[in-house]
Protein backbone atom coordinates (compact mmCIF):
# COMPACT_ATOMS: atom_id res chain seq x y z
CA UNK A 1 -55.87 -59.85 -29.21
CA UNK A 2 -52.71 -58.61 -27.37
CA UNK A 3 -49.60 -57.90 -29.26
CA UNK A 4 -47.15 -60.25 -29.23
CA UNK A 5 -48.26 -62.85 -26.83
CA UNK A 6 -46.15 -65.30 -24.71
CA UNK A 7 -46.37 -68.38 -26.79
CA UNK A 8 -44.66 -71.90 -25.87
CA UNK A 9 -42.77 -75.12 -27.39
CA UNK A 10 -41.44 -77.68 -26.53
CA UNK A 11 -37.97 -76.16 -25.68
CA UNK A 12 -38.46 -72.44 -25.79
CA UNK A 13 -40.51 -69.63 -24.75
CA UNK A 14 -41.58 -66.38 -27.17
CA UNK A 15 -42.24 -63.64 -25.48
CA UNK A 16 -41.72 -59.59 -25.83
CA UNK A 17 -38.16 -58.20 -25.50
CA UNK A 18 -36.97 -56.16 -22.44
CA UNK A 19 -34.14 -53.91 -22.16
CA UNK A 20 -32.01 -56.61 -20.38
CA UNK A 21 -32.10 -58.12 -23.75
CA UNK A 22 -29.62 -56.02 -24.97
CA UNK A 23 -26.21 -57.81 -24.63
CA UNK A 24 -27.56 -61.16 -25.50
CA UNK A 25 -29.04 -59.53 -28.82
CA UNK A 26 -25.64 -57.72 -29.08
CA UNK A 27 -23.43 -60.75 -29.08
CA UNK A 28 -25.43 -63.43 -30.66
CA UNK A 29 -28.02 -62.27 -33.00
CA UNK A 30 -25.70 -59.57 -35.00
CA UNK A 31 -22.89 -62.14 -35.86
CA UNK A 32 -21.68 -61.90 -39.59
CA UNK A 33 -23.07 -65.50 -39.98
CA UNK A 34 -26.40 -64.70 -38.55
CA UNK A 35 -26.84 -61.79 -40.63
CA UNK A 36 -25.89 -63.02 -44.14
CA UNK A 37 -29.02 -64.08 -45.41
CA UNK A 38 -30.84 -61.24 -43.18
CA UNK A 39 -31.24 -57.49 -44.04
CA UNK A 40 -29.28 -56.57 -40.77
CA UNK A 41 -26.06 -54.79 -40.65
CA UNK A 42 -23.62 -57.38 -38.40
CA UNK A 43 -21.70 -56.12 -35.22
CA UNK A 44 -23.81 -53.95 -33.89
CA UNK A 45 -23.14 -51.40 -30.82
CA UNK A 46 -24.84 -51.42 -27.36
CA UNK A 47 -26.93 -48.30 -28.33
CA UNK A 48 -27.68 -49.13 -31.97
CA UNK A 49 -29.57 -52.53 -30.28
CA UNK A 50 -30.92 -50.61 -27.00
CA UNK A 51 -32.55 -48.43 -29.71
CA UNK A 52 -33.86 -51.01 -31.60
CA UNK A 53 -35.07 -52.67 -28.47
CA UNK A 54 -37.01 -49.17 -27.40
CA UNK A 55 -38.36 -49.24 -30.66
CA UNK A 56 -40.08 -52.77 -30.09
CA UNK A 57 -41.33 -51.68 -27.03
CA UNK A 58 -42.77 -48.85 -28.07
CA UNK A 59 -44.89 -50.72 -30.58
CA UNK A 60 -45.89 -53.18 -28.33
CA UNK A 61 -48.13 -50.53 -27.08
CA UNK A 62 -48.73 -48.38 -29.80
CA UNK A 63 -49.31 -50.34 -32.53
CA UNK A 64 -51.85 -52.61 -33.95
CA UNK A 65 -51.16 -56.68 -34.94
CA UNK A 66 -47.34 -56.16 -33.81
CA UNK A 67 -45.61 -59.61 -33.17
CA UNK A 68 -42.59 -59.23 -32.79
CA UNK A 69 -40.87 -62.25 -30.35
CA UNK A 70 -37.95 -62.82 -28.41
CA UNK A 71 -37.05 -66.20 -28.88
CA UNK A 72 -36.16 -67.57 -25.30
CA UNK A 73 -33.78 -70.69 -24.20
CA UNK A 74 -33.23 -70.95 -20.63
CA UNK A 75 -34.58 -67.38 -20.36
CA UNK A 76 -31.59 -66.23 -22.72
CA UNK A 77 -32.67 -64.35 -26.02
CA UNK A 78 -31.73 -66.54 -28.42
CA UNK A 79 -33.60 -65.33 -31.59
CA UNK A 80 -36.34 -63.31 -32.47
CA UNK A 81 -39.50 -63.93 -34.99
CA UNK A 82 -41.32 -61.22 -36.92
CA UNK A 83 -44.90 -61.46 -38.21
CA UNK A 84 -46.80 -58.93 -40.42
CA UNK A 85 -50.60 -59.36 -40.38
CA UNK A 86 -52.54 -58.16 -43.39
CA UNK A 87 -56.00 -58.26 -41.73
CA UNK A 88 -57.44 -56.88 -45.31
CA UNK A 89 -55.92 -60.16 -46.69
CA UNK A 90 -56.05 -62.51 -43.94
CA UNK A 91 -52.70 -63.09 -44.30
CA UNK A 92 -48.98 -63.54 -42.06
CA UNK A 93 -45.92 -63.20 -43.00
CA UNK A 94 -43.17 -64.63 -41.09
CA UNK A 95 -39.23 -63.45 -40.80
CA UNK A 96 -36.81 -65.35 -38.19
CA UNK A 97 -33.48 -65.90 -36.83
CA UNK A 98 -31.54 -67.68 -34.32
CA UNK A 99 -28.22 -67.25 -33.01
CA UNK A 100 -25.22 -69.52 -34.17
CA UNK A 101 -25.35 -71.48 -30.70
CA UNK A 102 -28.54 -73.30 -31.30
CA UNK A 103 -28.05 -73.88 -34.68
CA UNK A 104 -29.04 -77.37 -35.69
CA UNK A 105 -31.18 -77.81 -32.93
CA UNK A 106 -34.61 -78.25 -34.66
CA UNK A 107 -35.79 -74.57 -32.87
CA UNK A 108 -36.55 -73.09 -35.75
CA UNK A 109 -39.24 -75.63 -37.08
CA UNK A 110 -40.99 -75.83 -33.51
CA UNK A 111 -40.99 -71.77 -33.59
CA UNK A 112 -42.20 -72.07 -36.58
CA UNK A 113 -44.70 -74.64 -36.43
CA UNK A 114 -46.37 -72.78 -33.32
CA UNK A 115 -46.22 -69.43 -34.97
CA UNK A 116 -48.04 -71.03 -37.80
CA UNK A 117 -50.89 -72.65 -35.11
CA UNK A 118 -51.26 -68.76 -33.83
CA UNK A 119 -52.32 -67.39 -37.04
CA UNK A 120 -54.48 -69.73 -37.50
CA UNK A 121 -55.93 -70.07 -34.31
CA UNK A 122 -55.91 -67.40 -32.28
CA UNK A 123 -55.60 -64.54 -35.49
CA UNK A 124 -57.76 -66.14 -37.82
CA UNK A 125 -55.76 -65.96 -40.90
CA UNK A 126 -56.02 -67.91 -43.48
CA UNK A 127 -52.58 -67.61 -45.11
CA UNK A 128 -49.30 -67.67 -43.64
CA UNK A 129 -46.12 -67.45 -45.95
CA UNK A 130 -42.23 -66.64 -45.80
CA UNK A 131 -39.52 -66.58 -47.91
CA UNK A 132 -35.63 -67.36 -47.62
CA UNK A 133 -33.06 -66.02 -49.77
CA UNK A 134 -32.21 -69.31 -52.52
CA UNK A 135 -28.80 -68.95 -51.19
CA UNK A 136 -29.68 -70.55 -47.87
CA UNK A 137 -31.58 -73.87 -48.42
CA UNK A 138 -31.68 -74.19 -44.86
CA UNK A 139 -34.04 -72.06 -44.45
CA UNK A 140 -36.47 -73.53 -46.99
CA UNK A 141 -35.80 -76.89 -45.04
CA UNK A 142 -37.10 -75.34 -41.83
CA UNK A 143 -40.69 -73.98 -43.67
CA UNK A 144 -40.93 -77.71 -45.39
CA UNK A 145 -40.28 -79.63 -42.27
CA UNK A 146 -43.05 -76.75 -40.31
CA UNK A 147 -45.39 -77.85 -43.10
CA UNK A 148 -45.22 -75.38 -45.88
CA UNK A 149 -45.63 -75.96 -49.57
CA UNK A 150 -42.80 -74.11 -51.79
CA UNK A 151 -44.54 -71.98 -54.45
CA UNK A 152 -41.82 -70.45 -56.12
CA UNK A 153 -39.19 -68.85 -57.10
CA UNK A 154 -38.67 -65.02 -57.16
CA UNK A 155 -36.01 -64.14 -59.40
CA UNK A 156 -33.61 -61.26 -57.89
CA UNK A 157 -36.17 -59.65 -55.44
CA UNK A 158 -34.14 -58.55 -52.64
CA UNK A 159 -31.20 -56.65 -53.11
CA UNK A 160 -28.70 -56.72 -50.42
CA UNK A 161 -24.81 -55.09 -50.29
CA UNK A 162 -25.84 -54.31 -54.12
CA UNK A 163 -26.44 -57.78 -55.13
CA UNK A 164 -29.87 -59.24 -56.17
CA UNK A 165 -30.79 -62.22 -54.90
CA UNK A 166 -33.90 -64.65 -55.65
CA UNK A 167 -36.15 -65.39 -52.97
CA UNK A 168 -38.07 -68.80 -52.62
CA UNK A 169 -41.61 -68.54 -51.24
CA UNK A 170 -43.31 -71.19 -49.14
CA UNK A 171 -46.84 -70.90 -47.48
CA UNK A 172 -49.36 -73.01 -45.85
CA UNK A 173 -53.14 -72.04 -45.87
CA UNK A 174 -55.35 -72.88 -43.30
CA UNK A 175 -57.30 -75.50 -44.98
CA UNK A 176 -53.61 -77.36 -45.85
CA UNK A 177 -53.32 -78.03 -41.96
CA UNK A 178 -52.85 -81.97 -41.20
């Protein structure tokens, strides 16, 4: 299976970043807003994303199960999913974001929902999960509207600008699907 495939919805394309993502990534996925409930710093420079972005494409090719998506409107990076495959476990784990201008939208579900379909589908897995900070319901909205059950709450697991902060967890196994 290739890393990071080009995978389609409705209204957007995920595929691998390229170094003319950089100033799109720059300017709308390192806004104070969009990083709140993320572990990114906000206001990032032009080299601090072109090395991130060399860093993605280096594991495109070096490294095994790495999905790691440019989230595409209109060929414009507009967000960018992140999913961990424990092949011991037969499990994914999913991290997103979006930029503030297609907020409220409905992207996020139909990423999600057709992230979910690839690790069932194409990876096998039999698990896929994420979790939000409780701070941004949002969030949790998205996995329940993609079709994942909440299973919890996870008091002060993250830790972020030295606060703790609970996490809720939502998954959906493969033999959930409708």
């Amino acid at each position: 299976m290739e890393n990071t495939p080009v995978l389609y919805t409705e209204h957007l394309t995920l595929d691998r970043f390229t170094p003319d993502d950089v100033p799109a990534v720059r300017d709308g996925l390192y806004t104070e807003a969009v990083c709140r409930n993320l572990f990114i710093t906000p206001n990032k420079t032009t080299e601090e994303v072109t090395e991130n972005i060399r860093w993605l494409l280096d594991g495109y090719e070096t490294k095994e199960d790495f999905h790691q998506w440019a989230v595409r409107e209109n060929g414009l990076c507009v967000g960018r999913v992140m999913l961990t495959v424990s092949r011991r476990f037969h499990t994914g784990t999913v991290a997103y974001y979006l930029a503030e201008s297609v907020w409220g939208k409905g992207y996020m579900t139909e990423i999600l929902k057709r992230v979910i379909d690839f690790c069932f589908d194409d990876l096998e897995l039999n698990r896929v999960e994420a979790d939000h900070f409780a701070r941004n319901p949002a969030s949790g909205r998205v996995m329940e509207k993609a079709g994942m059950t909440k299973e919890g709450l996870a008091r002060q697991k993250y830790c972020k600008d030295g606060e703790f902060l609970d996490a809720v967890l939502y998954a959906m196994l493969k033999q959930d699907r409708a």
